[in-house]
N, C-alpha and C. Protein backbone atom coordinates (compact mmCIF):
# COMPACT_ATOMS: atom_id res chain seq x y z
N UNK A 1 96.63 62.87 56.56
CA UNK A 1 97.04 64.25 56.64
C UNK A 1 96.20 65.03 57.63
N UNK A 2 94.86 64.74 57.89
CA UNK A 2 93.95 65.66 58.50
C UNK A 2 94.11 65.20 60.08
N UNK A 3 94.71 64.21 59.96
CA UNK A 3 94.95 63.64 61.51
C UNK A 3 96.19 64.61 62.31
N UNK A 4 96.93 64.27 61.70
CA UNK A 4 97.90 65.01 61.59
C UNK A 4 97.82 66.84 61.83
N UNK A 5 97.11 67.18 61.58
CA UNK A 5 96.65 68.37 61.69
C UNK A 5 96.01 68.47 63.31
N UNK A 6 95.20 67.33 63.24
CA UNK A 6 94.31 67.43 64.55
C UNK A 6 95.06 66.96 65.55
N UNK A 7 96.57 66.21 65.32
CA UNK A 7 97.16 65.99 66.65
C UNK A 7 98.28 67.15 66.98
N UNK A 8 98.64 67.91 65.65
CA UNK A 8 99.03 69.42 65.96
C UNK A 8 98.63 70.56 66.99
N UNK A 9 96.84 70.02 66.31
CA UNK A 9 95.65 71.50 67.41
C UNK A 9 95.87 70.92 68.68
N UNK A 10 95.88 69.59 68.69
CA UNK A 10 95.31 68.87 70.26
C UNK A 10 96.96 69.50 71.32
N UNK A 11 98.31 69.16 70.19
CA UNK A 11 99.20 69.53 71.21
C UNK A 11 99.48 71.15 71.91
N UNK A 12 98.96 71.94 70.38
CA UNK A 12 98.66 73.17 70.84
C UNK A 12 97.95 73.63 72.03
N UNK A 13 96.80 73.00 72.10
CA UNK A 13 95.99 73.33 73.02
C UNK A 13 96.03 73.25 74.04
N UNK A 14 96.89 71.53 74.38
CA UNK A 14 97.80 70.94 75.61
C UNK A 14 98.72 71.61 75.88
N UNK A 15 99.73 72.46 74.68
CA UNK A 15 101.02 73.21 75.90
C UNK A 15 100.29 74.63 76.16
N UNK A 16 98.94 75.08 75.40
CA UNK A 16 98.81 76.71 75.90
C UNK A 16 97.89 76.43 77.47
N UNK A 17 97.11 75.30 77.57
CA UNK A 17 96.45 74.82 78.76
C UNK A 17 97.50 74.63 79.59
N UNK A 18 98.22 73.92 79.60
CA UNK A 18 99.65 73.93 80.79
C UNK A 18 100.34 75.12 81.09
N UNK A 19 100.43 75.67 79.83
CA UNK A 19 100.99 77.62 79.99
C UNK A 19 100.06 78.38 81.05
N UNK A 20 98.94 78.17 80.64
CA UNK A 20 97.92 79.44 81.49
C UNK A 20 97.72 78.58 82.51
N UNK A 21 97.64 77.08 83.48
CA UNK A 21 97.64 76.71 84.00
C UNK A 21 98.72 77.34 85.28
N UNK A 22 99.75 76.89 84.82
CA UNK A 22 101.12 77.40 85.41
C UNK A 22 100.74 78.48 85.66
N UNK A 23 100.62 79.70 84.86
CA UNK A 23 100.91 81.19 85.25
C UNK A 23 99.78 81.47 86.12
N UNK A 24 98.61 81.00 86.03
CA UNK A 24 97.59 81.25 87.14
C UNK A 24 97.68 80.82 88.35
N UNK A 25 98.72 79.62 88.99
CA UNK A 25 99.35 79.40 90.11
C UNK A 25 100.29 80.05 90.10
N UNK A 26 101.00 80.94 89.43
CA UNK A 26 102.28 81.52 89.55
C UNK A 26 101.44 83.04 90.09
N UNK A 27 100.44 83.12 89.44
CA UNK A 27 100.30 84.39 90.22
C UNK A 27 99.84 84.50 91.11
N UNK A 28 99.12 83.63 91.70
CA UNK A 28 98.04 82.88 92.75
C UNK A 28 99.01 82.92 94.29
N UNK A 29 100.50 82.13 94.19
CA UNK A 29 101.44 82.44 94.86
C UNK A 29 101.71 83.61 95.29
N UNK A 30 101.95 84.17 93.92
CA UNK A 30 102.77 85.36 94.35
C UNK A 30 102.08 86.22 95.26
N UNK A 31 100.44 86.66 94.61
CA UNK A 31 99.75 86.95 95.66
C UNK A 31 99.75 86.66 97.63
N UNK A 32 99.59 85.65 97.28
CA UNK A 32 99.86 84.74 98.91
C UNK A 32 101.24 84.84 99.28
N UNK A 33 102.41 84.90 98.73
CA UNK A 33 103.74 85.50 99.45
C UNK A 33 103.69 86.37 99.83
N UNK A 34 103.03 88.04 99.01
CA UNK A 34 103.21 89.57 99.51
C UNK A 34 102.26 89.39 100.28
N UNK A 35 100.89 88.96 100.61
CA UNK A 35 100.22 89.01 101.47
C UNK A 35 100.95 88.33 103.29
N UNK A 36 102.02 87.73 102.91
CA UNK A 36 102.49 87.02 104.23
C UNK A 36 103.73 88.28 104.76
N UNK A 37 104.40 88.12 103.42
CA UNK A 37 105.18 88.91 103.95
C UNK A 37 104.57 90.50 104.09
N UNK A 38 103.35 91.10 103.79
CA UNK A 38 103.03 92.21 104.45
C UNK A 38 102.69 91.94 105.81
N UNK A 39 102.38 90.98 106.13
CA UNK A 39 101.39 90.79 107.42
C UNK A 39 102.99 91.01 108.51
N UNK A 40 103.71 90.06 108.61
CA UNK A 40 105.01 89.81 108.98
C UNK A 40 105.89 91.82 109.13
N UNK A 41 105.27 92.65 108.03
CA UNK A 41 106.22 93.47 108.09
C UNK A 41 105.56 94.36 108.74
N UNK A 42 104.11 93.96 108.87
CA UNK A 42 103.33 94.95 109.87
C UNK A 42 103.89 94.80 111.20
N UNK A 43 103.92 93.37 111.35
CA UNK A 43 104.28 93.06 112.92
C UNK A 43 105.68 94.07 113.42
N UNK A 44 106.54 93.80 112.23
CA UNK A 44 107.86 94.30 112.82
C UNK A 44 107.50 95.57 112.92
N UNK A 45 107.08 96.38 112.50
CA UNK A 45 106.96 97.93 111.83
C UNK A 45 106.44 98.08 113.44
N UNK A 46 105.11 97.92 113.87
CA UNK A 46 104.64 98.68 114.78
C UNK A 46 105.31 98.83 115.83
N UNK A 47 105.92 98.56 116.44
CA UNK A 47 106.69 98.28 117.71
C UNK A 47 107.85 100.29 117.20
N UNK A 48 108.47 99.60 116.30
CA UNK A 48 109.58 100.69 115.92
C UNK A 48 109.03 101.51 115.12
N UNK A 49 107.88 101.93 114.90
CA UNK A 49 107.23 103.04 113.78
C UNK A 49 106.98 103.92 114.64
N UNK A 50 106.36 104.04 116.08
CA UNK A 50 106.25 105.20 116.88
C UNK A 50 107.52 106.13 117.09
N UNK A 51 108.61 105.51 117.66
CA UNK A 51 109.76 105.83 117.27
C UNK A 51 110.99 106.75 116.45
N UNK A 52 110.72 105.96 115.54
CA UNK A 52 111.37 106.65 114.17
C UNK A 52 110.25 107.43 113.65
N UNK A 53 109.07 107.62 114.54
CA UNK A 53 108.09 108.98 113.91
C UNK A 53 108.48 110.44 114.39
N UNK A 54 108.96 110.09 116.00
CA UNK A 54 108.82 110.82 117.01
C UNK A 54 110.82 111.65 116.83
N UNK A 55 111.59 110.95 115.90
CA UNK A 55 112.92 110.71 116.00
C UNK A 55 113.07 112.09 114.79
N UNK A 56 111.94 111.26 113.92
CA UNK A 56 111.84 112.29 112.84
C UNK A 56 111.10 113.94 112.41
N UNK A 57 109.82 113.64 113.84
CA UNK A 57 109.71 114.64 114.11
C UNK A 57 110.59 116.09 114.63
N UNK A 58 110.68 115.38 115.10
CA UNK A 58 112.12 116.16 116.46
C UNK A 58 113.36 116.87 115.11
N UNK A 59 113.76 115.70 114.39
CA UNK A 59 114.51 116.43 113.25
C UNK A 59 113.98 117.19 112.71
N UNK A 60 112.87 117.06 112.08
CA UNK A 60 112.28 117.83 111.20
C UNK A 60 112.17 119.23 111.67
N UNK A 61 111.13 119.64 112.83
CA UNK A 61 111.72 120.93 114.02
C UNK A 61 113.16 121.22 113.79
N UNK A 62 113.63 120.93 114.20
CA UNK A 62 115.12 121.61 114.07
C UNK A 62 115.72 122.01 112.77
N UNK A 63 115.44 121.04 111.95
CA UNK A 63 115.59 121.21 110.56
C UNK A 63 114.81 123.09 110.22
N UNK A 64 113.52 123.04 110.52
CA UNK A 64 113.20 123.89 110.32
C UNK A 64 113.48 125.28 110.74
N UNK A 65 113.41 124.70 112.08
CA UNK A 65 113.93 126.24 113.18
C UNK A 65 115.63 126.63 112.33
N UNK A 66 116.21 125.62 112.06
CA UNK A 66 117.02 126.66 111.99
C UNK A 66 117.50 126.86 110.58
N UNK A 67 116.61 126.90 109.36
CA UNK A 67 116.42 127.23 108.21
C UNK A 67 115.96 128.76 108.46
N UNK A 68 114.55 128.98 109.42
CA UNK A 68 114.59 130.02 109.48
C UNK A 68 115.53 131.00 110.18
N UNK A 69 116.31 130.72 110.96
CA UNK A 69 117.17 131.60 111.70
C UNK A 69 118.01 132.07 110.45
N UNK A 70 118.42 131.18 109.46
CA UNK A 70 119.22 131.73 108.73
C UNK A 70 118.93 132.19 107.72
N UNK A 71 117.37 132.11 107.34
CA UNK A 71 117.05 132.90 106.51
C UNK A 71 117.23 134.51 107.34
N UNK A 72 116.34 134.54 108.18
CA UNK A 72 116.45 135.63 109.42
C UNK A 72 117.80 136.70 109.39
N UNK A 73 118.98 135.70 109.02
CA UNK A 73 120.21 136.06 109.72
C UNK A 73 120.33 137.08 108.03
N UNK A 74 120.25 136.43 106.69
CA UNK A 74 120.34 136.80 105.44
C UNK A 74 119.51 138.18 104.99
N UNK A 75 118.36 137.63 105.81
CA UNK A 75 117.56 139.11 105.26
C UNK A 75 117.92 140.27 106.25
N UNK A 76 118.52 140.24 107.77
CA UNK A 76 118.80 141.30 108.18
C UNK A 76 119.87 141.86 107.41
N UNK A 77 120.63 141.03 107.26
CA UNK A 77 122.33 141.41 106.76
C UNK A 77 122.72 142.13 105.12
N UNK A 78 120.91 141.82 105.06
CA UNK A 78 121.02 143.00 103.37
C UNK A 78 120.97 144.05 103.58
């Protein structure tokens, strides 16, 4: 009976050691994927980030200028 017991603990111990085994390469990966694919998204980014800064600037100005005109236009017209 007591054997029996002890080849219970031993399998226990064997599937939670294979459990945390696994998940510590599972996260180990995962780490090392976002690290590749950040590196990769830096590359693309810089080239077209000046760009779509300068694209958005420019909107943004206009956006603004002419928020105020029409505020402008509202408060004369009271």
């Amino acid at each position: 009976m007591v054997s029996m017991v002890w080849i219970g603990l031993e399998m226990a111990i064997i599937g939670m050691g294979t459990v945390f085994v696994f998940l510590t390469v599972l996260i180990f990966l995962t780490l090392l994927m976002s690290k590749i694919v950040t590196h990769f998204e830096k590359q693309k980014n810089t080239s077209s980030n000046q760009h779509h800064k300068i694209i958005s600037d420019q909107l943004l100005t206009k956006i603004i200028h002419t928020a105020i005109q029409q505020h402008r236009a509202t408060q004369q017209g009271s």
